[in-house]
C-alpha atoms as a PDB file:
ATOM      1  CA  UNK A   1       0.000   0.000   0.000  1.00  0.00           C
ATOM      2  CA  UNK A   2       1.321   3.236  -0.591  1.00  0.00           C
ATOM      3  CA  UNK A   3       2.011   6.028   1.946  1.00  0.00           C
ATOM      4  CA  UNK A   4       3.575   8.937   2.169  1.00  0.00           C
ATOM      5  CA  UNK A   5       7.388   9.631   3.415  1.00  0.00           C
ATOM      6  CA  UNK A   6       7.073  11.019   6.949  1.00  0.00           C
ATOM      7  CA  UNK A   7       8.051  14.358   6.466  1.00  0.00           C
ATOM      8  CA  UNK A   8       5.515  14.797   3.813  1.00  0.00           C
ATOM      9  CA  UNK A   9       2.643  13.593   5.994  1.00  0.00           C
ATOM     10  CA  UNK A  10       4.011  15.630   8.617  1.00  0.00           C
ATOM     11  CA  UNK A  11       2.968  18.298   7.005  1.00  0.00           C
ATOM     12  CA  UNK A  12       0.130  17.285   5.193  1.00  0.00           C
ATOM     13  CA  UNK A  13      -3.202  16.907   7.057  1.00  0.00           C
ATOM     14  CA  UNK A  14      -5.410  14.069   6.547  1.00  0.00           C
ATOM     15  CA  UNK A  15      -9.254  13.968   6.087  1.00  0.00           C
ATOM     16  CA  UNK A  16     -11.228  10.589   7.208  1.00  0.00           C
ATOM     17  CA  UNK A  17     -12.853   9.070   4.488  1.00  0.00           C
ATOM     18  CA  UNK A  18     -14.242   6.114   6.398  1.00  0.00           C
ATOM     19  CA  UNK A  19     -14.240   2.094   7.824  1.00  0.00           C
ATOM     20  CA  UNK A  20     -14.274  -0.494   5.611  1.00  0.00           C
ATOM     21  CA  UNK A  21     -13.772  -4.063   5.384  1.00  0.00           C
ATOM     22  CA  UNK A  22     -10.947  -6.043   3.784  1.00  0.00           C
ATOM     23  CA  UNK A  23     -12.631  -6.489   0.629  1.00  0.00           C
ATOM     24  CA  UNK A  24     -14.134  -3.194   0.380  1.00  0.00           C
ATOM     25  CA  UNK A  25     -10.811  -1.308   1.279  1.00  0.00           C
ATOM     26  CA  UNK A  26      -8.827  -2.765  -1.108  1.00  0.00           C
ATOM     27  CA  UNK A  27     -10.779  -2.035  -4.136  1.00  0.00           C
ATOM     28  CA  UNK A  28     -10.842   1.816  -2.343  1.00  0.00           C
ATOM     29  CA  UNK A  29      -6.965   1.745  -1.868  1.00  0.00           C
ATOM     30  CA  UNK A  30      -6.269   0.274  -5.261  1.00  0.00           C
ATOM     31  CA  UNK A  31      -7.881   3.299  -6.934  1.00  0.00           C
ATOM     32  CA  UNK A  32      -6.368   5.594  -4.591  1.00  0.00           C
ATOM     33  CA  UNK A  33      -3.496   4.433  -5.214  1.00  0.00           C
ATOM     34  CA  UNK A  34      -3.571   4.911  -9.282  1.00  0.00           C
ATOM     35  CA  UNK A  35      -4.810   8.017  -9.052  1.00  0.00           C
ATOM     36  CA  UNK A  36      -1.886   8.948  -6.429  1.00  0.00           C
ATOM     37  CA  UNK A  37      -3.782  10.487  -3.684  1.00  0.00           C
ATOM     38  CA  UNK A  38      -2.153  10.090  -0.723  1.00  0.00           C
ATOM     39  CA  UNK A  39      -3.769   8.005   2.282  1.00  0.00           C
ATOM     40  CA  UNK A  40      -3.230   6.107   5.528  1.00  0.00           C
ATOM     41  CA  UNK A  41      -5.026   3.017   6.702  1.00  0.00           C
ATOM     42  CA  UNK A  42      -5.025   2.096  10.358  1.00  0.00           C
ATOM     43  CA  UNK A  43      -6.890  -1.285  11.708  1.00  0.00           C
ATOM     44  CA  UNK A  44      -9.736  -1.300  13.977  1.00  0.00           C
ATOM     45  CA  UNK A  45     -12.158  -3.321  15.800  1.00  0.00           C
ATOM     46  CA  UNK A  46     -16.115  -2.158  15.658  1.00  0.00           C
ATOM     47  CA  UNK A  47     -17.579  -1.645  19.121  1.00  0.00           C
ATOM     48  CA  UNK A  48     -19.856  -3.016  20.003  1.00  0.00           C
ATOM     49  CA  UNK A  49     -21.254  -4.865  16.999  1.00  0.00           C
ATOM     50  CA  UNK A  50     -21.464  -8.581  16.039  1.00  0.00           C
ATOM     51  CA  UNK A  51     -19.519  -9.638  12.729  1.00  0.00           C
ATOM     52  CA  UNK A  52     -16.221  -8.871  11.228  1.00  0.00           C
ATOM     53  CA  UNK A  53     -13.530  -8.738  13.901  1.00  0.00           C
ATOM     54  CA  UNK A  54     -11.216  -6.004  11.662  1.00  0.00           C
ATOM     55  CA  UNK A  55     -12.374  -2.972   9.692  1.00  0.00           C
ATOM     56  CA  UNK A  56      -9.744  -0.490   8.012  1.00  0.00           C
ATOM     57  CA  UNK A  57     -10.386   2.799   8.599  1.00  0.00           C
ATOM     58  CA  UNK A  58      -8.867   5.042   5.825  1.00  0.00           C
ATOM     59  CA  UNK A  59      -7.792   8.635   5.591  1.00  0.00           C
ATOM     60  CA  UNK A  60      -6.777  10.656   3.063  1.00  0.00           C
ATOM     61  CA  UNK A  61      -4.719  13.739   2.222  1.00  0.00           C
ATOM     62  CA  UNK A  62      -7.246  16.753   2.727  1.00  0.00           C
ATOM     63  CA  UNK A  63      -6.651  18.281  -0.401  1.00  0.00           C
ATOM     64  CA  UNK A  64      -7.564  15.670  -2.846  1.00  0.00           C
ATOM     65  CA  UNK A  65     -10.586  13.926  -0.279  1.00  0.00           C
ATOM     66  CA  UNK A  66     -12.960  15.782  -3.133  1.00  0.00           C
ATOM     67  CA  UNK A  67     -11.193  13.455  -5.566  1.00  0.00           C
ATOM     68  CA  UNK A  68     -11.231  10.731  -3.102  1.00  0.00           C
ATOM     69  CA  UNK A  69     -15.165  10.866  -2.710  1.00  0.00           C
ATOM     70  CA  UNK A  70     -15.428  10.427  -6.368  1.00  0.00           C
ATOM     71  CA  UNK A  71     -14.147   7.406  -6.652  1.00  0.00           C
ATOM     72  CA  UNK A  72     -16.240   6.002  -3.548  1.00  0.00           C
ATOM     73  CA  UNK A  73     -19.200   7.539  -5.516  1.00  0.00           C
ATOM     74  CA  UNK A  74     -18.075   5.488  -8.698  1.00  0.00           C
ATOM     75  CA  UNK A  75     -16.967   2.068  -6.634  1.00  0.00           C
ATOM     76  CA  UNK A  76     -20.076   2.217  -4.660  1.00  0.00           C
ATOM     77  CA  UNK A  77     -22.737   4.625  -5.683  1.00  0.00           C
ATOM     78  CA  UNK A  78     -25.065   5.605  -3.363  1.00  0.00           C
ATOM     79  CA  UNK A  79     -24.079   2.606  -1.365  1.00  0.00           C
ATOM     80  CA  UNK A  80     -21.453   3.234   0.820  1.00  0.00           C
ATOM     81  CA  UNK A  81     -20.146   0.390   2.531  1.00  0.00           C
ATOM     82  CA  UNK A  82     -18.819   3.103   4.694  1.00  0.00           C
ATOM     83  CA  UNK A  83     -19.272   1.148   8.487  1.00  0.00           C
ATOM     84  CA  UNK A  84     -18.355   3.787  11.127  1.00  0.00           C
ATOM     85  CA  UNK A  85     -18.606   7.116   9.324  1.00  0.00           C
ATOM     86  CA  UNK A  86     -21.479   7.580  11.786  1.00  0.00           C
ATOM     87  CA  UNK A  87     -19.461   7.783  14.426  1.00  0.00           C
ATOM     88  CA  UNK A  88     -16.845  10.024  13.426  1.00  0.00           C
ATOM     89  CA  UNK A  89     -18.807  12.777  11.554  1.00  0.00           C
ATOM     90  CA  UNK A  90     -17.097  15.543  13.959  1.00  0.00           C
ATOM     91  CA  UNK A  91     -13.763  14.417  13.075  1.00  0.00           C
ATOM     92  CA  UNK A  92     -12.041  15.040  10.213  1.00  0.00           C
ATOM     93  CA  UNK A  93      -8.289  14.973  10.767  1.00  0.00           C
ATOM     94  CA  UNK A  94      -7.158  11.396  11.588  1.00  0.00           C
END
């Protein structure tokens, strides 16, 4: 997976784009990687919910989350298999 050199992402803030599970986040990451927008991906468990064990939650670089949206919209369409965005609506910077 691609991410950026620390002392770029030091400086570059991140926007959360949302949870998603294995399957779902790597088609996401594989397009955000070809189109080069920069991203992080941290592991997480949902609380308190039955299922998957693991989601991904994935961020990306705050000036290209507009370009990062459209290709959720195009992946997914209206339905975003987006599984803790709920949760996190306040915050934006991950």
């Amino acid at each position: 997976m691609s991410r950026m050199a620390s002392n770029e992402s030091d400086r570059s803030e991140f926007t959360l784009l949302g949870s998603y599970l294995a399957h779902d986040a790597k088609q996401l990451l594989d397009r955000l990687q070809q189109a080069g927008i920069p991203f992080r991906t941290r592991p997480t468990m949902p609380f308190p919910q039955p299922g998957p064990s693991t989601v991904l939650v994935i961020s990306v670089q705050s000036a290209r989350s507009s370009e990062a949206n459209q290709i959720l919209q195009e992946l997914f369409g209206d339905n975003l298999p987006n599984y803790d965005s709920s949760f996190f609506r306040g915050h934006h910077n991950v």
